[in-house]
C-alpha atoms as a PDB file:
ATOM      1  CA  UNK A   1      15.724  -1.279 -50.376  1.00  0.00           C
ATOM      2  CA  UNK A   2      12.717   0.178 -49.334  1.00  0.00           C
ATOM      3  CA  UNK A   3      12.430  -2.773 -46.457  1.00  0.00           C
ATOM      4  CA  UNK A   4      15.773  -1.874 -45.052  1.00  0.00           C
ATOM      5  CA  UNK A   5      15.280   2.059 -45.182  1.00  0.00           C
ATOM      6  CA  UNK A   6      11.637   1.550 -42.358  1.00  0.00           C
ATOM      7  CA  UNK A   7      14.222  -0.916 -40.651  1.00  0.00           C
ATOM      8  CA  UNK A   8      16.282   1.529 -39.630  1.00  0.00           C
ATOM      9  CA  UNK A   9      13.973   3.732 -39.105  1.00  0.00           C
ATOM     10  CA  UNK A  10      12.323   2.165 -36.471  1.00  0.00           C
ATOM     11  CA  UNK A  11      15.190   1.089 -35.025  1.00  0.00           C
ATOM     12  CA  UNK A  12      16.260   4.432 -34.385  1.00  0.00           C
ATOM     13  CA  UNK A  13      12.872   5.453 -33.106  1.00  0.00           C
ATOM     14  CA  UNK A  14      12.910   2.639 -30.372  1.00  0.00           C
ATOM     15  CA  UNK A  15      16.218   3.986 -29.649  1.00  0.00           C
ATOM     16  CA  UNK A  16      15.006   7.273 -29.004  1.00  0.00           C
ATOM     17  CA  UNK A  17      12.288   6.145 -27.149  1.00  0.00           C
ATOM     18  CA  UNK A  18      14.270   3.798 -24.797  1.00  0.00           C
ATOM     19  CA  UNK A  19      16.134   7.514 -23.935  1.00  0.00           C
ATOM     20  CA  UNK A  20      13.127   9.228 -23.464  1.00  0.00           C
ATOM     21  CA  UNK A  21      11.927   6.605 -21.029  1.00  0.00           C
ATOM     22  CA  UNK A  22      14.860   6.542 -19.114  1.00  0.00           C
ATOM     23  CA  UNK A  23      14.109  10.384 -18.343  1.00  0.00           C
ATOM     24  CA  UNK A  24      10.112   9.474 -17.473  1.00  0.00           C
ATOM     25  CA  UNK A  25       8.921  10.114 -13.921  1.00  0.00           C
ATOM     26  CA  UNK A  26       5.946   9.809 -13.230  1.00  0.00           C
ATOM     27  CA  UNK A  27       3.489  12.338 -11.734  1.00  0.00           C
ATOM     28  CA  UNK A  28       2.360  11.833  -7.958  1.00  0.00           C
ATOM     29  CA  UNK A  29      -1.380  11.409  -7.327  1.00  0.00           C
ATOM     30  CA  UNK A  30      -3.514  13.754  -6.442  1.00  0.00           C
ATOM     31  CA  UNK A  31      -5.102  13.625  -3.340  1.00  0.00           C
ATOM     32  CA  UNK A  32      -8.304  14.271  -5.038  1.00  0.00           C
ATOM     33  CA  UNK A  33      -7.650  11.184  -7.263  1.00  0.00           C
ATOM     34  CA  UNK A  34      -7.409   8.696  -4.300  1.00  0.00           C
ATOM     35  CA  UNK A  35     -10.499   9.989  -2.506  1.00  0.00           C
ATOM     36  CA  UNK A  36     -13.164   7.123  -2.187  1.00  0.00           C
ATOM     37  CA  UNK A  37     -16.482   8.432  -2.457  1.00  0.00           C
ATOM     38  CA  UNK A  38     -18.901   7.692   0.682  1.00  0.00           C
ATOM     39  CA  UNK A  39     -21.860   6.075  -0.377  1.00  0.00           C
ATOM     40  CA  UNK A  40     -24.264   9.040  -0.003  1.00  0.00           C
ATOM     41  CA  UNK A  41     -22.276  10.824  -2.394  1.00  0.00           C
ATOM     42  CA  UNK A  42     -22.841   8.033  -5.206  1.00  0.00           C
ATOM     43  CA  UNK A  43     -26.637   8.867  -4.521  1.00  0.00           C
ATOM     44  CA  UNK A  44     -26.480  12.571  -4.715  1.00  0.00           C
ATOM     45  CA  UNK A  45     -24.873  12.342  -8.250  1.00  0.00           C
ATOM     46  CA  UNK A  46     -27.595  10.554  -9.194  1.00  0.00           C
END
């Protein structure tokens, strides 16, 4: 019985997570985030 209880239970918590996904956006970058360092700046933070 025990088996069938965690069954359920995790059936119900992929439900709830397949309707929390369907809510998900994601965040837009940051511009900071896409910057591509210039090489002198790889040797300064050295």
């Amino acid at each position: 019985m025990q088996e069938q209880n965690s069954e359920t239970k995790a059936a119900e918590a992929l439900e709830l997570l397949e309707q929390a996904w369907a809510y998900y956006t994601p965040e837009p970058a940051l511009a900071s985030e896409t910057h591509e360092p210039e090489l002198f700046e790889y040797a300064n933070a050295a």
